[in-house]
Protein backbone atom coordinates (compact mmCIF):
# COMPACT_ATOMS: atom_id res chain seq x y z
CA UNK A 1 -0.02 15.87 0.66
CA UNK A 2 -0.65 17.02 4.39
CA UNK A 3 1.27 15.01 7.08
CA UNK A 4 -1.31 11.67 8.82
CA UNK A 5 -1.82 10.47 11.81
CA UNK A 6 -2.19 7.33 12.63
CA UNK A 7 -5.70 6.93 12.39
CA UNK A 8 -6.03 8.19 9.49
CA UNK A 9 -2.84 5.89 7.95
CA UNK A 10 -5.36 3.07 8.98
CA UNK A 11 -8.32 4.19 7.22
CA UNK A 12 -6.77 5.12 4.48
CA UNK A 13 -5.04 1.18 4.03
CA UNK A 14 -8.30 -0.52 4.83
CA UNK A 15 -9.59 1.81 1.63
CA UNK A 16 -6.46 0.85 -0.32
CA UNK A 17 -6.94 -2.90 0.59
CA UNK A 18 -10.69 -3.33 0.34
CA UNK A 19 -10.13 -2.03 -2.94
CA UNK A 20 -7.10 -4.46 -3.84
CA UNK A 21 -9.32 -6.92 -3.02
CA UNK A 22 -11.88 -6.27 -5.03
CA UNK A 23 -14.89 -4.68 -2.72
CA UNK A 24 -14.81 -1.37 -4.83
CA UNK A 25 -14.93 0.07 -0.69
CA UNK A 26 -13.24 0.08 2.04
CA UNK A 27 -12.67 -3.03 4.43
CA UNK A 28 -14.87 -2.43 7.46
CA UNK A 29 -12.97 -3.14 11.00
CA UNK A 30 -14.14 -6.57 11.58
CA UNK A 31 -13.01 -7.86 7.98
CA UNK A 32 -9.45 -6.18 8.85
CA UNK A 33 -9.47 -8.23 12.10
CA UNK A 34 -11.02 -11.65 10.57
CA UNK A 35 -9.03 -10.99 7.67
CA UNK A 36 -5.86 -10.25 9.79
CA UNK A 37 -6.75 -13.85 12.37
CA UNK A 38 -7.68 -16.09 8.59
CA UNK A 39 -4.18 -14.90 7.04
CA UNK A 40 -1.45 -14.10 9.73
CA UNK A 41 -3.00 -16.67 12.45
CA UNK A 42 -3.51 -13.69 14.71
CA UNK A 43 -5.06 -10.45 14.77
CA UNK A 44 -5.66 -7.70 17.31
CA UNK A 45 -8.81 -7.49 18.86
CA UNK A 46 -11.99 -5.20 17.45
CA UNK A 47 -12.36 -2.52 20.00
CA UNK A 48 -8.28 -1.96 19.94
CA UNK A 49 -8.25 -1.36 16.28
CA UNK A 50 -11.14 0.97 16.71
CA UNK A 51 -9.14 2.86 19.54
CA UNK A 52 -5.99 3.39 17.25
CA UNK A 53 -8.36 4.44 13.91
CA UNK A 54 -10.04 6.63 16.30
CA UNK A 55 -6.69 8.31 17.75
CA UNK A 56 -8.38 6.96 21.66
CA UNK A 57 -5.07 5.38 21.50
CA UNK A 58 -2.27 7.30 20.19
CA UNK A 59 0.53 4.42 20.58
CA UNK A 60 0.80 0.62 19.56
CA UNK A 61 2.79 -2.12 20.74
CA UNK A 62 6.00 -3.36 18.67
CA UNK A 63 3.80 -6.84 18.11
CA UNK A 64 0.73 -4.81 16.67
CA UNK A 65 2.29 -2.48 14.55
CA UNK A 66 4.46 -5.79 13.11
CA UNK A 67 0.82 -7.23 13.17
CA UNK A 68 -0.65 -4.48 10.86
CA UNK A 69 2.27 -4.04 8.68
CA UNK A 70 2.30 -7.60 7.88
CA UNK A 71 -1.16 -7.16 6.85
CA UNK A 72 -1.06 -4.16 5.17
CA UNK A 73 1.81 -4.75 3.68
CA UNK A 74 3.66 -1.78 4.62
CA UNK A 75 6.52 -0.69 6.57
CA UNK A 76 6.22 -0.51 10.47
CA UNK A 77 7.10 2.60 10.74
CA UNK A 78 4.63 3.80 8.47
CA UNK A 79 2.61 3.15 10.91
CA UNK A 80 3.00 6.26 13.59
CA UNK A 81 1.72 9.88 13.08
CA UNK A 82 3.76 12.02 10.58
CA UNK A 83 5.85 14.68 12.09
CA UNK A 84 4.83 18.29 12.43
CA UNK A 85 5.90 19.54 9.33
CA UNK A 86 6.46 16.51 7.60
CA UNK A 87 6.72 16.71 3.85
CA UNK A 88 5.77 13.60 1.05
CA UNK A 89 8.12 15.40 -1.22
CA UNK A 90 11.69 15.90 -1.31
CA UNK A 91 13.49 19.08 -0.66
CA UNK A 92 16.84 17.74 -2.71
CA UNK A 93 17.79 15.63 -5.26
CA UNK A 94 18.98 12.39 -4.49
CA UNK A 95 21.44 10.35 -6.65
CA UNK A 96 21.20 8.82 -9.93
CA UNK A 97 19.96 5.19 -9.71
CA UNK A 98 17.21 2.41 -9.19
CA UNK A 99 17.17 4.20 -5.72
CA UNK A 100 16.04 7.68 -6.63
CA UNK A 101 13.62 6.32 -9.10
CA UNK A 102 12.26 4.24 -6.14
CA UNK A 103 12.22 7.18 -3.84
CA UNK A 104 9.73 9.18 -6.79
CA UNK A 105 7.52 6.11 -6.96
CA UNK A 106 7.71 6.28 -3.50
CA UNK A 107 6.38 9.78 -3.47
CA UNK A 108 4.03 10.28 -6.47
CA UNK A 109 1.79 7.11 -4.31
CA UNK A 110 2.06 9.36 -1.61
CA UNK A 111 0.45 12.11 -3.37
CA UNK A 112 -2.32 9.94 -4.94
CA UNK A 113 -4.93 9.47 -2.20
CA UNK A 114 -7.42 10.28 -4.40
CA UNK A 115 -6.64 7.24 -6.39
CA UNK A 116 -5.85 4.55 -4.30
CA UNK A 117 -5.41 1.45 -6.85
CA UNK A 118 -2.82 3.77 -8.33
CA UNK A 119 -1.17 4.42 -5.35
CA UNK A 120 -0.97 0.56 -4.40
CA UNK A 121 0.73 -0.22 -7.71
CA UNK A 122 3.13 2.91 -7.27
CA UNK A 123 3.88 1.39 -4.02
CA UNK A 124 4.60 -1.82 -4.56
CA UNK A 125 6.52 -0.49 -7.82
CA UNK A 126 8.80 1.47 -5.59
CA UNK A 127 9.61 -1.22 -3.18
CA UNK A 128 10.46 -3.65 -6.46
CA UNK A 129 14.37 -4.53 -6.89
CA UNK A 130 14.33 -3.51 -10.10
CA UNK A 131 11.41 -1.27 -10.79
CA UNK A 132 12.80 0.48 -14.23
CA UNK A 133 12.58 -3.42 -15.41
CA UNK A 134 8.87 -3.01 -14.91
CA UNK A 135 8.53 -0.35 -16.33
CA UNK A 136 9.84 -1.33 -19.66
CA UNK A 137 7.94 -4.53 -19.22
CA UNK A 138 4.50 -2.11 -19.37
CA UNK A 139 5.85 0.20 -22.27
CA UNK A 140 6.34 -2.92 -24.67
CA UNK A 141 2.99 -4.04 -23.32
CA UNK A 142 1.27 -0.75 -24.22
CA UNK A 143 2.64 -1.28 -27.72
CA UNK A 144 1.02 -4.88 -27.87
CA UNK A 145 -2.35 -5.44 -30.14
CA UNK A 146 -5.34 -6.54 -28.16
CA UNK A 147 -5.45 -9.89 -29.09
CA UNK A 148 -2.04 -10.37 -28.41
CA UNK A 149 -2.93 -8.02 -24.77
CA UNK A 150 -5.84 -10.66 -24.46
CA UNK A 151 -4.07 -13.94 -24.79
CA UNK A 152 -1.03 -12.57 -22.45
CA UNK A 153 -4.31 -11.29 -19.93
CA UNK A 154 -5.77 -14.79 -20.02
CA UNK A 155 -2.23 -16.96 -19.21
CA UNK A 156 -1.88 -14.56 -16.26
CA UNK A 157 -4.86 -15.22 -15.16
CA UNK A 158 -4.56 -18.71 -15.21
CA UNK A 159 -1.42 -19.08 -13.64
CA UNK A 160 -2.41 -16.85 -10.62
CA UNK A 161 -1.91 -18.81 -7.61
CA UNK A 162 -5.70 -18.29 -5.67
């Protein structure tokens, strides 16, 4: 994947997020900032969220990147342009450990743009405490019959807080 900048890390979470939430497109501007004002009791304004997606303004304050993170549910320092030269994959192995398998989840979201859902659930896989528990979780539940899929399907449902 080619290095972003920051205004293109933007549009590319309101895709991600409009599609988490169900809109099957991305969230326009002004849902980011209502959004942003109904569920963090702030939000920066319209025209400066244009600026940054539109690189007119190449650098944030500490309080709006925490701001956007917080929304976005990302890192802040996701939130800058990539390097020159900056590379999604690694150039070395890392370790054996819940670590390295969080730093390839990590990495195979980054290379998914084309299929943000994916990416979202590799994401929040990676940043899990335990992700290989997961994982194991959704092996046994590929096994499963359908009814059995259905019924499990159905109790998640209704226990999802709204």
């Amino acid at each position: 994947m080619v290095s972003m900048n920051l205004g293109e890390k933007i549009k590319h979470l309101r895709y991600v997020e409009g599609l988490h939430r169900g809109l099957d497109r991305p969230l326009t501007k002004a849902e980011v900032v209502r959004a942003m004002k109904q569920e963090l009791g702030e939000a920066i304004s319209h025209p400066y969220l244009c600026q940054l997606e539109d690189g007119a303004r190449a650098h944030m304050t500490a309080h709006t990147r925490h701001l956007l993170a917080g929304f976005f549910k990302v890192l802040p320092g996701y939130l800058v342009d990539d390097p020159e030269g900056y590379q999604t994959s690694l150039t070395t192995e890392l370790s054996v450990g819940p670590d390295r398998l969080r730093v390839r989840l990590a990495s195979q979201a980054e290379g998914l743009g084309d299929e943000p859902f994916l990416a979202h659930l590799l994401w929040k896989l990676s940043r899990a405490q335990d992700p290989m528990r997961f994982v194991a979780l959704l092996d046994r539940l590929l096994e499963l019959p359908n009814g059995v899929l259905e019924e499990i399907e159905s109790r998640v449902e209704r226990s999802a807080i709204p």
